[in-house]
C-alpha atoms as a PDB file:
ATOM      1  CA  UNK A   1       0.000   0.000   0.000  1.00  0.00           C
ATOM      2  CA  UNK A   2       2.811   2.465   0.400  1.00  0.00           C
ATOM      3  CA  UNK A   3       2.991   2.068  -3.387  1.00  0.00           C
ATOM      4  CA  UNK A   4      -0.390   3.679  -3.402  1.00  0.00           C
ATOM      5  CA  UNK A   5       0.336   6.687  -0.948  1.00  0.00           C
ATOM      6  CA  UNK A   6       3.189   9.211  -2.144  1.00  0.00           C
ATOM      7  CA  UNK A   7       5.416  10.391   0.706  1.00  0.00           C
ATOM      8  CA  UNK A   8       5.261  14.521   1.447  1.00  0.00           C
ATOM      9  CA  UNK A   9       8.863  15.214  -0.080  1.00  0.00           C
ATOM     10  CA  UNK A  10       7.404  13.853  -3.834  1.00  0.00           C
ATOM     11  CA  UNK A  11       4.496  15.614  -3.422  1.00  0.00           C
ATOM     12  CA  UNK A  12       6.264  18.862  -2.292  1.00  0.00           C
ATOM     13  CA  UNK A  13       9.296  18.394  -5.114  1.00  0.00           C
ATOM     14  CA  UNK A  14       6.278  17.406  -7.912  1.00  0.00           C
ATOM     15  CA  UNK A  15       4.619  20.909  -6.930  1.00  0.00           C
ATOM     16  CA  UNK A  16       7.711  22.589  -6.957  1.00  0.00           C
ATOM     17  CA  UNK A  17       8.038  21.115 -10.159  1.00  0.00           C
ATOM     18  CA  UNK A  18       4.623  21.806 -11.492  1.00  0.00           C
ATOM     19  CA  UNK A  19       4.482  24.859 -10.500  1.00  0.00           C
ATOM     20  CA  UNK A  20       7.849  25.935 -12.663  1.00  0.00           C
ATOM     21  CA  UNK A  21       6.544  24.310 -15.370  1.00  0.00           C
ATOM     22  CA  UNK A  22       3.595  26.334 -15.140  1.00  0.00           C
ATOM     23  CA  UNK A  23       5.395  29.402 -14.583  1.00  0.00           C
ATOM     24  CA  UNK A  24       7.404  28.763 -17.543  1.00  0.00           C
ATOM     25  CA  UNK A  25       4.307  27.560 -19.900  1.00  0.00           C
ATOM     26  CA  UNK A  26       2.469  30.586 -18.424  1.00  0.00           C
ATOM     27  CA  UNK A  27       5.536  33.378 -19.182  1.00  0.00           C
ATOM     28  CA  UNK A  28       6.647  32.386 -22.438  1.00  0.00           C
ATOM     29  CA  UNK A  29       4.299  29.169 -24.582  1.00  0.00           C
ATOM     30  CA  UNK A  30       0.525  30.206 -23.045  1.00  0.00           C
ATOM     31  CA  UNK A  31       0.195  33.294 -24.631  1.00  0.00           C
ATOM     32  CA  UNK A  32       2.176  32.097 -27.925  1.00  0.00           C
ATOM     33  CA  UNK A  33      -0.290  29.199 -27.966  1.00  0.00           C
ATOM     34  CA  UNK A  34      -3.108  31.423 -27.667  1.00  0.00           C
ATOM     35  CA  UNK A  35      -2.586  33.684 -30.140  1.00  0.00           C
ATOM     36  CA  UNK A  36      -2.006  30.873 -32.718  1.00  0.00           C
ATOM     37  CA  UNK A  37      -5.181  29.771 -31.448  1.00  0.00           C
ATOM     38  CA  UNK A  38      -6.749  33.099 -32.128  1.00  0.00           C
ATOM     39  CA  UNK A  39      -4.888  33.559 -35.488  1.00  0.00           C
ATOM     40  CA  UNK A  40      -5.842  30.103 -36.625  1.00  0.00           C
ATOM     41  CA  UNK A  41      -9.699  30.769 -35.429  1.00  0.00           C
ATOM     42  CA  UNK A  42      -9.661  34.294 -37.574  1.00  0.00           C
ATOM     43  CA  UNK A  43      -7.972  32.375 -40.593  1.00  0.00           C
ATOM     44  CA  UNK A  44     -10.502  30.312 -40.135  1.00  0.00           C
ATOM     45  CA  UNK A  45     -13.428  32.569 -40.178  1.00  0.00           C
ATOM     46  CA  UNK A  46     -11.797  34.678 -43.203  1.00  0.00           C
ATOM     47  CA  UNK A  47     -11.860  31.673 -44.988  1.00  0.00           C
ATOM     48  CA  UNK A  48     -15.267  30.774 -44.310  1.00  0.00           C
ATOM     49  CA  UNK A  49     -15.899  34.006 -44.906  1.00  0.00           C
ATOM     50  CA  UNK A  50     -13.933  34.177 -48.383  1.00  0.00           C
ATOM     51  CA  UNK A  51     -15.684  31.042 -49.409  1.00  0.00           C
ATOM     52  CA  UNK A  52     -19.616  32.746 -48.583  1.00  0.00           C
ATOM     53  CA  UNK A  53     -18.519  35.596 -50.554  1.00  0.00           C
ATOM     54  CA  UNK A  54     -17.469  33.228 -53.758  1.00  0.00           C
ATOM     55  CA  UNK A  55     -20.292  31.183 -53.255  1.00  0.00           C
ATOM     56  CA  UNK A  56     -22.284  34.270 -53.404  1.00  0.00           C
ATOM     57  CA  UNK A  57     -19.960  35.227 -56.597  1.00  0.00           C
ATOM     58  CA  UNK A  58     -20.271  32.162 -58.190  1.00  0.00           C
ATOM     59  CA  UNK A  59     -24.170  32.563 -57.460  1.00  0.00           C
ATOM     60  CA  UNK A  60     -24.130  36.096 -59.246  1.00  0.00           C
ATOM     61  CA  UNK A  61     -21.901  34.537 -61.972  1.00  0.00           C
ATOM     62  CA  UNK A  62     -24.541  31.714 -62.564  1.00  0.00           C
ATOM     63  CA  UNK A  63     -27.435  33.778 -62.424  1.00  0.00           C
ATOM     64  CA  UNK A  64     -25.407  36.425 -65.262  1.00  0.00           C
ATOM     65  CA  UNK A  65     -24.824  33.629 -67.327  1.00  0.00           C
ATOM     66  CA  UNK A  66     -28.194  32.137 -67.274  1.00  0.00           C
ATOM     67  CA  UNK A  67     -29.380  35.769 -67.893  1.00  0.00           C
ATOM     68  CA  UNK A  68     -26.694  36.569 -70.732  1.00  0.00           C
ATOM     69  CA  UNK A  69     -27.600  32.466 -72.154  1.00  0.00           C
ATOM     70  CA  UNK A  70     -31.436  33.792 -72.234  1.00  0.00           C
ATOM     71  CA  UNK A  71     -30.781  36.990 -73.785  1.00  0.00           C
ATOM     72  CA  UNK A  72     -28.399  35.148 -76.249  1.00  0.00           C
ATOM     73  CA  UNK A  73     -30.882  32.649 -77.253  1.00  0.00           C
ATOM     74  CA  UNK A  74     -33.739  35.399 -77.573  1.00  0.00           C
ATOM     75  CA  UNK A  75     -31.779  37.330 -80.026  1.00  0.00           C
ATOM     76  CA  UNK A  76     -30.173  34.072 -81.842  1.00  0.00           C
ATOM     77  CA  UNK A  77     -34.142  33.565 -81.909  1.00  0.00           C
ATOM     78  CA  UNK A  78     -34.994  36.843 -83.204  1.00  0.00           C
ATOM     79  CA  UNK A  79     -31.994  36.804 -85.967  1.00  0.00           C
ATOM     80  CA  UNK A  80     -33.172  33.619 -87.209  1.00  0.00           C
ATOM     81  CA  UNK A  81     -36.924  34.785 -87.398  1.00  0.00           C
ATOM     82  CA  UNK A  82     -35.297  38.054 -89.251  1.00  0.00           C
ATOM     83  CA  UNK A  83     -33.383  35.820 -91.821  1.00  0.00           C
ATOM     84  CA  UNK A  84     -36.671  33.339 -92.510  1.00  0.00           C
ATOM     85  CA  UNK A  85     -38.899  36.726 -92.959  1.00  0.00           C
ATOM     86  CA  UNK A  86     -35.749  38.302 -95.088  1.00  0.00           C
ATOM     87  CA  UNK A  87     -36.046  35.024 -97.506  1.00  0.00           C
ATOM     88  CA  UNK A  88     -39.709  35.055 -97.428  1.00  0.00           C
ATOM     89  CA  UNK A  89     -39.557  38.203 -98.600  1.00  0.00           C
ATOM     90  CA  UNK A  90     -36.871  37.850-101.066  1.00  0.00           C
ATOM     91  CA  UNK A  91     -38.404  34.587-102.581  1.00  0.00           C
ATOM     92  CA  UNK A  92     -41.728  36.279-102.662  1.00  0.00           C
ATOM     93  CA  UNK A  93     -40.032  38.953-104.477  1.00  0.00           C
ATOM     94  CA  UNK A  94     -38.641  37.035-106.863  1.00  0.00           C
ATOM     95  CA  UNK A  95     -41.787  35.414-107.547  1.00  0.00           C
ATOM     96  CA  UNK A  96     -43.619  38.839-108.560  1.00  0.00           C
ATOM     97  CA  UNK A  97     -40.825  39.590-110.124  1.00  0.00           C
ATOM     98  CA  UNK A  98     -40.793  36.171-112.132  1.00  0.00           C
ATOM     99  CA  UNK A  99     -44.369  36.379-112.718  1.00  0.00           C
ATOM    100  CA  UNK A 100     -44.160  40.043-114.189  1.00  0.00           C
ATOM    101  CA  UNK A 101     -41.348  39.223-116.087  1.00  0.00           C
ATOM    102  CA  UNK A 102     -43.449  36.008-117.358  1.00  0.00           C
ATOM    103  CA  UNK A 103     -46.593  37.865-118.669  1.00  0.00           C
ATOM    104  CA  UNK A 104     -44.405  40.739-119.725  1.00  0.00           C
ATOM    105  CA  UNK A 105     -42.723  37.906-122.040  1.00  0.00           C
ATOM    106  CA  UNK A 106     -46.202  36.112-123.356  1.00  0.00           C
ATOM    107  CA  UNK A 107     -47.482  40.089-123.733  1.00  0.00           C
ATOM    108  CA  UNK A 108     -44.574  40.578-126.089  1.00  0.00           C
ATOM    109  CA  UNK A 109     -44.980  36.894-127.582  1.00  0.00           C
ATOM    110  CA  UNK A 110     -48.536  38.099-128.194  1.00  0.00           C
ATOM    111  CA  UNK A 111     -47.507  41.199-130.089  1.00  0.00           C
ATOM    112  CA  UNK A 112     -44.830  39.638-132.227  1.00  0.00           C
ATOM    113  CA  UNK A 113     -47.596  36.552-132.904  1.00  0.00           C
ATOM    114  CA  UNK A 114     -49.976  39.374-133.740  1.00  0.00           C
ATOM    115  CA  UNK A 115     -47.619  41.702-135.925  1.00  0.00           C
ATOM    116  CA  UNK A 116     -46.390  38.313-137.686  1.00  0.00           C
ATOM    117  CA  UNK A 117     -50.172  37.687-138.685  1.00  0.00           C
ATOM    118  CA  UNK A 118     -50.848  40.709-140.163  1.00  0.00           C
ATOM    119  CA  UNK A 119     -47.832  40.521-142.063  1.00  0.00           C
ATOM    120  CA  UNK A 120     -48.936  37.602-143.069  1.00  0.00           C
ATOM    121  CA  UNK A 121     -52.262  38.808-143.762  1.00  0.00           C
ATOM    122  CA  UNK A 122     -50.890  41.757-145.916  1.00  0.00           C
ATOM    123  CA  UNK A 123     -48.695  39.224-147.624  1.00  0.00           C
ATOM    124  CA  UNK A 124     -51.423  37.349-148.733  1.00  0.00           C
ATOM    125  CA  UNK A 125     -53.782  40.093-149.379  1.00  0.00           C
ATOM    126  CA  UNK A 126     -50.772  41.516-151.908  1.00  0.00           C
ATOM    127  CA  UNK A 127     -50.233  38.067-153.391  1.00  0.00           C
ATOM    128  CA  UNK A 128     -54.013  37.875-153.739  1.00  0.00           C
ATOM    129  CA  UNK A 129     -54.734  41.170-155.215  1.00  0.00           C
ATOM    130  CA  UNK A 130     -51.242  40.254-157.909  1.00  0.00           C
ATOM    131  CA  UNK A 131     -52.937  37.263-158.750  1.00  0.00           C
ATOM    132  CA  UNK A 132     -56.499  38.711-159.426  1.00  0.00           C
ATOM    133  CA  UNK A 133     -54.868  41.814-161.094  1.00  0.00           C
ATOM    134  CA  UNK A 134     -52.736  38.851-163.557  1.00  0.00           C
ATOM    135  CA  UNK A 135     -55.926  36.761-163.950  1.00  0.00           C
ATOM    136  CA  UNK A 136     -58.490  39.846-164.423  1.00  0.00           C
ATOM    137  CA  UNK A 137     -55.434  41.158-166.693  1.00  0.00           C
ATOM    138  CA  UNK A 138     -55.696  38.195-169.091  1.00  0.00           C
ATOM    139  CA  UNK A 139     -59.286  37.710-169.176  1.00  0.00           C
ATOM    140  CA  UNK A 140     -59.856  41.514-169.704  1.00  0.00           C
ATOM    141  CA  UNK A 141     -57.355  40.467-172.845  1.00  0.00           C
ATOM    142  CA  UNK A 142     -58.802  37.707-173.911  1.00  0.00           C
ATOM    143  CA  UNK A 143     -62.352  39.421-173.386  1.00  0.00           C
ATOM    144  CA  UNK A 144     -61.313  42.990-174.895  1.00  0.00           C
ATOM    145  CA  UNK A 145     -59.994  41.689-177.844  1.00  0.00           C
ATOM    146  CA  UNK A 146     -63.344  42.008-179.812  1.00  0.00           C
ATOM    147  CA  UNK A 147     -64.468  45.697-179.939  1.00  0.00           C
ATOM    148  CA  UNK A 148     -67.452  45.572-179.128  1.00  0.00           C
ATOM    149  CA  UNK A 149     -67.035  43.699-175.896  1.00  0.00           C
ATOM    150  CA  UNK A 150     -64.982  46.526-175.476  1.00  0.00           C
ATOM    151  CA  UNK A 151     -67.457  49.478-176.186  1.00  0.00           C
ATOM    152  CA  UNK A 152     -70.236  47.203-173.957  1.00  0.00           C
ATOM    153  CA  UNK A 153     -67.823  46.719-171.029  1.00  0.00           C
ATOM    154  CA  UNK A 154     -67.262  50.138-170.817  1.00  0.00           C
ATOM    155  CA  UNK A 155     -71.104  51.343-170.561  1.00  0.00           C
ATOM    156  CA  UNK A 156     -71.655  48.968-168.188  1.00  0.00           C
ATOM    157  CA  UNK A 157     -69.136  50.163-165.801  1.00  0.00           C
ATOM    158  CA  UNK A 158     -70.396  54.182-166.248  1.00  0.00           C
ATOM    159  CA  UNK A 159     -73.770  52.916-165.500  1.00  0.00           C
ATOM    160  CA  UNK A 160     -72.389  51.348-162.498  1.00  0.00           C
ATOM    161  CA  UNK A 161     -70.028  54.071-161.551  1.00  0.00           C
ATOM    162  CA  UNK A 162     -73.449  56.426-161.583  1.00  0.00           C
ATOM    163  CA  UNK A 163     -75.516  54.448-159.687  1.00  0.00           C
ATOM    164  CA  UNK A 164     -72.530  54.371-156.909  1.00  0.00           C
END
């Protein structure tokens, strides 16, 4: 049992010894250690505090890009709806334009159709009239040879001439 119960000298010499150990934690490593403490406790608040602050920035950042990705598609949307109504408009123009350029080209098919008849007309009318001139021509000769088919043809067309 004396194992168990320390004698008064080791207790005095283990307070002695304490207590200088204490003295000498307390003078020169407790405040040390506490200010690390503190230090390391405000690095670690700045960083928690760093990291809110990018979270928040990285928040910001998402909701700009989402914004700028909107506003990006809307006007990718609106150029494309600006180039379909652009070719709309230039394929309907070239329609019209196709379709005036058509009937401006049967109109002058027309004409040149019509012109070519009557030339054709005249032509005929002029072949017509030579040929009736050539045959009246040689039955007037063959008629007019005899006098008095002569005198007779000629009464016949004053009368006429009078009554006209």
């Amino acid at each position: 049992m004396d194992l168990l119960i320390p004698e008064v000298g080791t207790i005095i010499w283990s307070l002695i010894g304490f207590s200088i150990t204490f003295f000498i934690l307390a003078k020169f490593a407790w405040k040390p250690v506490l200010k690390g403490l503190k230090q390391r406790d405000e690095s670690i608040e700045k960083a928690l505090q760093a990291a809110e602050t990018a979270k928040r920035e990285v928040s910001q950042l998402q909701s700009d890009n989402e914004k700028l990705l909107a506003e990006t598609k809307a006007e990718r949307d609106k150029i494309l709806q600006e180039a379909r109504e652009l070719k709309e408009s230039l394929l309907n123009d070239a329609r019209e334009q196709a379709k005036r350029e058509g009937h401006k080209l049967i109109a002058d098919a027309r004409e040149a159709i019509k012109n070519e008849k009557a030339a054709a007309i005249q032509d005929i009318k002029r072949q017509v009239t030579e040929l009736s001139v050539s045959i009246s021509e040689k039955i007037l000769m063959h008629e007019l040879a005899d006098s008095d088919k002569q005198r007779e043809i000629i009464e016949k067309s004053i009368i006429e001439a009078k009554l006209n």
